[in-house]
Structures are given as structure tokens and as C-alpha cells.
Protein backbone atom coordinates (compact mmCIF):
# COMPACT_ATOMS: atom_id res chain seq x y z
CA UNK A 1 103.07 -10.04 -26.66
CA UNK A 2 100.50 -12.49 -25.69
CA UNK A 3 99.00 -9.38 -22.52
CA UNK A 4 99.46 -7.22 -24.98
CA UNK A 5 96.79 -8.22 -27.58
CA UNK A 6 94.42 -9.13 -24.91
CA UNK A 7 94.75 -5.72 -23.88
CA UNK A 8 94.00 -4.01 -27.06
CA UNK A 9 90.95 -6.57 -27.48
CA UNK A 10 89.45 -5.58 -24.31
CA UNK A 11 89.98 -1.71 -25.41
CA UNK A 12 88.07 -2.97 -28.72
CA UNK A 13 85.18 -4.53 -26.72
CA UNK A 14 85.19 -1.94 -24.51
CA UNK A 15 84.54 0.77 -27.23
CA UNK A 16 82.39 -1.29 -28.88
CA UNK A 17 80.23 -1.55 -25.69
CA UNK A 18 80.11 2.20 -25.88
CA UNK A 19 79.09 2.51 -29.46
CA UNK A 20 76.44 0.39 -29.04
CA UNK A 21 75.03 1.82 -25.85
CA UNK A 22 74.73 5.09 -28.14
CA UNK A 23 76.68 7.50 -25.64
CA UNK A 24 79.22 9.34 -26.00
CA UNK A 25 81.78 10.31 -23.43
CA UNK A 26 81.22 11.74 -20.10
CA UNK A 27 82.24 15.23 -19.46
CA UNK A 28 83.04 16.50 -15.95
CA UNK A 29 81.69 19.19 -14.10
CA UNK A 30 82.37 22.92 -14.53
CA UNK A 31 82.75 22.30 -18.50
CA UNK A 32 79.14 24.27 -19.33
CA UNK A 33 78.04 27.20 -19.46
CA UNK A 34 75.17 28.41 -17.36
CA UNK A 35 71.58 27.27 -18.60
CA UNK A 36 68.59 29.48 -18.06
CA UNK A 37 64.74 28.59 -17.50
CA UNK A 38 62.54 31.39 -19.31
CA UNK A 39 58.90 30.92 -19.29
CA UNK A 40 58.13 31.28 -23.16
CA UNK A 41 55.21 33.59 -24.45
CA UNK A 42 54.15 34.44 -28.02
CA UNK A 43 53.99 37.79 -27.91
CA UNK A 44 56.26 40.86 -26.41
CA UNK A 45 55.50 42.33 -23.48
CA UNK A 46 57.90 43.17 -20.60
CA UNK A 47 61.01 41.97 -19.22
CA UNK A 48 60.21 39.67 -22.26
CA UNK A 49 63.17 38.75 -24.66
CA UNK A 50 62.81 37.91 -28.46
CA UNK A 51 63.96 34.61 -29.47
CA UNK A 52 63.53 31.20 -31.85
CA UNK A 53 62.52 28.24 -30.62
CA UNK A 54 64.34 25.39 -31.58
CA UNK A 55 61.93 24.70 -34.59
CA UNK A 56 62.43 28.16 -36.13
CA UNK A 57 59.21 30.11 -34.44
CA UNK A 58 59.37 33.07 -32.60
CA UNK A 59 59.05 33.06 -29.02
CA UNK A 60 59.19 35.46 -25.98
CA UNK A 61 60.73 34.64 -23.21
CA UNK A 62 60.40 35.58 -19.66
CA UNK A 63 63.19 35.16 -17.69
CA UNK A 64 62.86 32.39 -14.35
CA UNK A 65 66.18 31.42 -13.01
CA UNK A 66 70.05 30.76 -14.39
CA UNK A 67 72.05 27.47 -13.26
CA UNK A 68 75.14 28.49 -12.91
CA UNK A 69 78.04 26.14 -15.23
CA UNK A 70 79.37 25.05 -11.31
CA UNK A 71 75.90 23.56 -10.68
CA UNK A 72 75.55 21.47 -14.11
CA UNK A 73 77.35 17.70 -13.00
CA UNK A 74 76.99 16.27 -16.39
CA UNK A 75 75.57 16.56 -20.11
CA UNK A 76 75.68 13.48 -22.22
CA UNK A 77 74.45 12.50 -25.44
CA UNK A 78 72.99 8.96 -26.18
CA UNK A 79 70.22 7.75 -28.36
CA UNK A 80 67.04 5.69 -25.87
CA UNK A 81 66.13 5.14 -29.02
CA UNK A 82 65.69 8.38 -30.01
CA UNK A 83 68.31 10.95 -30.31
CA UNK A 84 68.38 12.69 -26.08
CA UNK A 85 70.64 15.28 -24.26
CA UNK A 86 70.76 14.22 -20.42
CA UNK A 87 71.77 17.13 -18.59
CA UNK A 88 72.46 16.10 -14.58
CA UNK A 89 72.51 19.02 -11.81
CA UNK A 90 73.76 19.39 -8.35
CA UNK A 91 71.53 19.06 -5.30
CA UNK A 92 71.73 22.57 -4.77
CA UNK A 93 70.17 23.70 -8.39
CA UNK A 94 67.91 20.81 -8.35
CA UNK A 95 66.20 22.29 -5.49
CA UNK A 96 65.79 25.79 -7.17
CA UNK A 97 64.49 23.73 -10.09
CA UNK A 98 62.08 21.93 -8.60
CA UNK A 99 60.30 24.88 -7.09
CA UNK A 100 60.14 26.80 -10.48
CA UNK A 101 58.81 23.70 -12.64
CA UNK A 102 56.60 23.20 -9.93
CA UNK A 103 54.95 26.50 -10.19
CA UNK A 104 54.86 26.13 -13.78
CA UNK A 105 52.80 22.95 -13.98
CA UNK A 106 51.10 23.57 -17.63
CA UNK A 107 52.99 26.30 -18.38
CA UNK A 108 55.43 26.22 -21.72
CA UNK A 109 59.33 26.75 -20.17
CA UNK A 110 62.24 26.62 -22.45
CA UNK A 111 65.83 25.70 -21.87
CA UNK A 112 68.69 28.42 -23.08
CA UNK A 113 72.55 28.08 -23.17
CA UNK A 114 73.72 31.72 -24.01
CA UNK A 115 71.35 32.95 -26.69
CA UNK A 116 70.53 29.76 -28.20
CA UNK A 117 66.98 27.88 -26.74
CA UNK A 118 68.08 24.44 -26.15
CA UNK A 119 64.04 22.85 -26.10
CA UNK A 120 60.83 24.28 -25.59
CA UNK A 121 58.28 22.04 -23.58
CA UNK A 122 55.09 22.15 -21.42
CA UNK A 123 55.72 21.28 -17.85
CA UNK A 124 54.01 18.46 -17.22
CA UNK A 125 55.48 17.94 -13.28
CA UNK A 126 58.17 19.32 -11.46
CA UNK A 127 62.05 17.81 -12.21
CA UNK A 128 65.07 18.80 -10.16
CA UNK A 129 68.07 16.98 -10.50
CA UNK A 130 68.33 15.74 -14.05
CA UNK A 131 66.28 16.71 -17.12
CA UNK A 132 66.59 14.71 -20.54
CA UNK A 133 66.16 17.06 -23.61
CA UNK A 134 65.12 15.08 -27.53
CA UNK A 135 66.50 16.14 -30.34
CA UNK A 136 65.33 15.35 -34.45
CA UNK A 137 68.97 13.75 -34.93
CA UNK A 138 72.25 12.37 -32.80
CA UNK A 139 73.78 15.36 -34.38
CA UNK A 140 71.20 18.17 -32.85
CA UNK A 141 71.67 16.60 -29.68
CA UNK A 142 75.90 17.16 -29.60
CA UNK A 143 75.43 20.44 -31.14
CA UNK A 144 73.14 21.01 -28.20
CA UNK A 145 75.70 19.93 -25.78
CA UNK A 146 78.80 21.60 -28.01
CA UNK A 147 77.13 25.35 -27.20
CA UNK A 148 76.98 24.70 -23.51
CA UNK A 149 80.44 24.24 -23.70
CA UNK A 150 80.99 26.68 -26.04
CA UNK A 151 79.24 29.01 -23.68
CA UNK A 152 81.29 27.88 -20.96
CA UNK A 153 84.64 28.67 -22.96
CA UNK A 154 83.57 31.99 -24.03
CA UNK A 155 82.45 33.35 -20.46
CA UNK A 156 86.28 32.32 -19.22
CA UNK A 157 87.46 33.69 -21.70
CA UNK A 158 85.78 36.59 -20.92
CA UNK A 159 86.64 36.68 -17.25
CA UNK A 160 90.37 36.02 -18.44
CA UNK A 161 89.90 39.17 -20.32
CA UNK A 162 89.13 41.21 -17.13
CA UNK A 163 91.72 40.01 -14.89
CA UNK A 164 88.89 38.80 -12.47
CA UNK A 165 89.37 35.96 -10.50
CA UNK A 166 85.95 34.05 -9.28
CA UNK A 167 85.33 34.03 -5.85
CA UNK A 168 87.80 37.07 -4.92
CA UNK A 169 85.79 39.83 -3.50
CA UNK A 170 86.44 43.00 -5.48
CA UNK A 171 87.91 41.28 -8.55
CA UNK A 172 84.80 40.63 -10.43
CA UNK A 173 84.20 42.09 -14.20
CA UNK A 174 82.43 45.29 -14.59
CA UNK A 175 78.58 45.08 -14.52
């Protein structure tokens, strides 16, 4: 009896820990969806596509490279103090990362997960393997993470739907 209520005293300490650090749980990999890096412009042009920035303004955004759901490790919320969405990648992506935020020193670049644009910010030097994304509230910054894995859902769901099975040659939906 004795074990037993140290036991569920360390599992109260132990949660507590992890309140207080502000995180929440740690989801593994190939739980997101795909993210995409659009260089954002404010008017149309081509290859441009209409969208809203996170604050509500119109943007137009020029497509720069997709990270595949595979190549995102991690996504976790926390608060350091303010309200952040860490978002991890593999060695791989970082590398293709790196190269396009380097080239776009200066340049505004915006974060999407499906439709939705995750943040909008000015490069200010290159990142690769981990990017941290603020949000106005705790909550903006799980509904943030909740689409990624929304997106991530709905696209196997999708590939459910056409009998495809990734990595098969031949087998992959209809383009």
C-alpha cells in the first residue's frame, strides 16, 4: 500500500513538473502533415497563391519548398514565457531549409500547414533543423500544432481512399 502511494505521488510531481515547465506532450514523428515555405508578397502576380496571414491580411504567396510530414521529428507547444510552437526537422529537411532561408535573408517567408499560414516573418538568418513559431495565446499555439495533425490525418485518409500504398511504385493516387 505503502509503494503504492509513493507511486502515485511521484506521477503527481511528475505532472506537476510538466505543468509548470509549460509543455505539453511530445508527439512522435510522422504525426504532421507536410509544412510549406512560400515567400509572401502583397500583391498577385504569378505562380502566386491568395491567402491570410495569420493576423487577418491578405498575402500572396510564392511557393519555395514542402517538408514532407516524414521529415517533421517533433512539434511541441510550451510557453518561454510567451506562448511558442517548436517545430524540430530531420537532418535531411534541415539541409533543404537552410539553403532556402539562406537565400531569403530579408525577405518575408511564411509557414503553411495545408491552407492555413502558420506565421509570417522576415528572415533574419538561415535555420535548418528546428524553427520556434509565437503565437498571441497558449491556445493559438495548439491550434497551430492541432492543423498539422489535422493535415496529416486528412492526407491518409485520403491515400486510404485510393488504395495507394506509399512507397509502392505504381500504387500512388492520381495526379
Amino acid at each position: 500500500m505503502r509503494h503504492t502511494l509513493h507511486f502515485f505521488s511521484l506521477l503527481a510531481c511528475l505532472a506537476l513538473l510538466a505543468a509548470c515547465n509549460g509543455r505539453d506532450a511530445h508527439d512522435p514523428a510522422g504525426t504532421w502533415g507536410e509544412l510549406g515555405l512560400h515567400h509572401v508578397h502583397d500583391m498577385p502576380g504569378t505562380d502566386r497563391i491568395p491567402a491570410t496571414s495569420p493576423h487577418g491580411d491578405p498575402v500572396f504567396l510564392e511557393h519555395v519548398l514542402t517538408v514532407a510530414g516524414d521529415d517533421v521529428l517533433s512539434v511541441d507547444v510550451g510557453a518561454d514565457p510567451t506562448p511558442v510552437l517548436d517545430i524540430r526537422f530531420s537532418d535531411a529537411a534541415g539541409q533543404r531549409i537552410e539553403a532556402v532561408t539562406a537565400a531569403s535573408i530579408g525577405r518575408q517567408l511564411a509557414i503553411t500547414s495545408g491552407d492555413r499560414v502558420l506565421a509570417v516573418a522576415t528572415v533574419a538568418g538561415p535555420f535548418s533543423s528546428s524553427v520556434r513559431i509565437s503565437g498571441e495565446t497558449l491556445e493559438d499555439a495548439r491550434a497551430m500544432r492541432n492543423a498539422m495533425r489535422r493535415d496529416a490525418a486528412e492526407a491518409a485518409g485520403a491515400h486510404r481512399a485510393t488504395g495507394a500504398t506509399q512507397g509502392a511504385p505504381g500504387l500512388d493516387p492520381p495526379g
